[in-house]
Protein backbone atom coordinates (compact mmCIF):
# COMPACT_ATOMS: atom_id res chain seq x y z
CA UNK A 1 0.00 0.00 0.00
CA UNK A 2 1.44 3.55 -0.84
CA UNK A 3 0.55 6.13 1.63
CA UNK A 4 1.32 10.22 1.30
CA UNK A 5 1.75 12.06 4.50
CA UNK A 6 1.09 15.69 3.37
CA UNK A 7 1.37 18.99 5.02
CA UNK A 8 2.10 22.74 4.19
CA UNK A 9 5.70 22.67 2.53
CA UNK A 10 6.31 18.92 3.21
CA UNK A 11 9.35 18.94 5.71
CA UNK A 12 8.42 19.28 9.18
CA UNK A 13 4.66 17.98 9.93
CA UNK A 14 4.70 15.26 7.21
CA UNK A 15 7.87 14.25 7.80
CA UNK A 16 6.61 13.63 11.91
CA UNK A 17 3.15 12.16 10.25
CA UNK A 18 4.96 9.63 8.29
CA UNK A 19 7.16 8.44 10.67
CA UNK A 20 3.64 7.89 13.04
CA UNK A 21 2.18 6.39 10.45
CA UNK A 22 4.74 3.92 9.92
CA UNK A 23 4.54 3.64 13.20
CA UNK A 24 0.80 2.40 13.25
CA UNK A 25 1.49 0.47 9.87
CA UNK A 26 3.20 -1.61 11.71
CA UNK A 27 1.34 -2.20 14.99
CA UNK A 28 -1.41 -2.99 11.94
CA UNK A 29 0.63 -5.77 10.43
CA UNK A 30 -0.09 -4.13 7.16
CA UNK A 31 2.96 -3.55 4.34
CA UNK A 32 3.34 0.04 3.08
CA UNK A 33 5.55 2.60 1.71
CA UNK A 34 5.22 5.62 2.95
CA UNK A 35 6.27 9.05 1.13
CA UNK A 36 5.65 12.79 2.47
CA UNK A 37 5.14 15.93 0.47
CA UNK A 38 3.73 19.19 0.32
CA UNK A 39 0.02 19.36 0.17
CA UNK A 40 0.15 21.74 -3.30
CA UNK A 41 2.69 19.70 -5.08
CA UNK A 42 0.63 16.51 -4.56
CA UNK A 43 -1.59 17.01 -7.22
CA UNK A 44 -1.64 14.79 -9.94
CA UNK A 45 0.43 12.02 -7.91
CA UNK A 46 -0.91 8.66 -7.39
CA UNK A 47 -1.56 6.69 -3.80
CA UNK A 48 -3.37 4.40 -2.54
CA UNK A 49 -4.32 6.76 0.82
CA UNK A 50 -3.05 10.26 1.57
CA UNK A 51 -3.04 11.01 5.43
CA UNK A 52 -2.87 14.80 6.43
CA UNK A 53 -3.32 17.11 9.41
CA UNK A 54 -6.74 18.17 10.37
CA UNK A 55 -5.63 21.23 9.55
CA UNK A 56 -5.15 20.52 5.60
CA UNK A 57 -8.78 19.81 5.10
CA UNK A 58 -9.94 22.60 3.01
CA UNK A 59 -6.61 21.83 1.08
CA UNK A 60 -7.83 18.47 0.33
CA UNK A 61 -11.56 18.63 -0.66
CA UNK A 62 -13.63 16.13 -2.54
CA UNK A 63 -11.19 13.04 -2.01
CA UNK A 64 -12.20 9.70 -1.29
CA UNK A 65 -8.60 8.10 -0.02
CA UNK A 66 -8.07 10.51 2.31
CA UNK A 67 -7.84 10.79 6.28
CA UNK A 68 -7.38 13.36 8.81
CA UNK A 69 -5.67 13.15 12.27
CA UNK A 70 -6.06 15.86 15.02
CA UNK A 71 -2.78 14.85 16.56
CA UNK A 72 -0.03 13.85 14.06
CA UNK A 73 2.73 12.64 17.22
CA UNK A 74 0.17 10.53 18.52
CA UNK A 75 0.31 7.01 17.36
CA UNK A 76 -2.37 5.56 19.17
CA UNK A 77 -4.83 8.16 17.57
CA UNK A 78 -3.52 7.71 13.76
CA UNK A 79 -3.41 3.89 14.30
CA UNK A 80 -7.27 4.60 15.00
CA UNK A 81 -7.92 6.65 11.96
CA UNK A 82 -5.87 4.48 9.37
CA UNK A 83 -7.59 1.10 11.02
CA UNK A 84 -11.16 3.19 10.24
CA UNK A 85 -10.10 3.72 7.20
CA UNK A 86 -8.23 0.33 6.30
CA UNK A 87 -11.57 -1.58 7.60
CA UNK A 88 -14.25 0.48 5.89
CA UNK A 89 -12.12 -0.77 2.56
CA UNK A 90 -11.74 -4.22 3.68
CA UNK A 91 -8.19 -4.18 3.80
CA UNK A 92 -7.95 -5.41 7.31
């Protein structure tokens, strides 16, 4: 599974959403790779899921393989979200 942790210029919160996503990826038993980038340079890009800030929502409108997290350190809450997510597609 290819996931995109996105934020404003993708350095500093994707790069810390990735790494908790990963994170949770794992504690899910489920395989992924696991790329972060900068919410406008996204576009056009390909993935299976794109997982973003709560704050990015507006930035992200209309999307169907996307998820937001209120608290991007937080493993135990973006384990919560991706397993939401992971189940409503039957994936786990």
């Amino acid at each position: 599974m290819n996931i995109m942790c996105v934020c404003g210029l993708g350095m500093g919160s994707s790069l810390i959403l990735k790494m908790s996503v990963e994170n949770a990826m794992k504690q899910l038993g489920v395989a992924c790779d696991v790329e972060h980038w900068a919410a406008g340079t996204m576009v056009g890009m390909k993935t299976d899921l794109i997982v973003a800030a709560e704050d990015f929502r507006d930035e992200l409108p209309g999307r169907d393989n996307v998820v937001f997290v209120r608290n991007i350190v937080k493993v135990d809450e973006v384990k919560e979200v991706l397993k939401g997510y992971l189940e409503s597609k039957g994936i786990l």
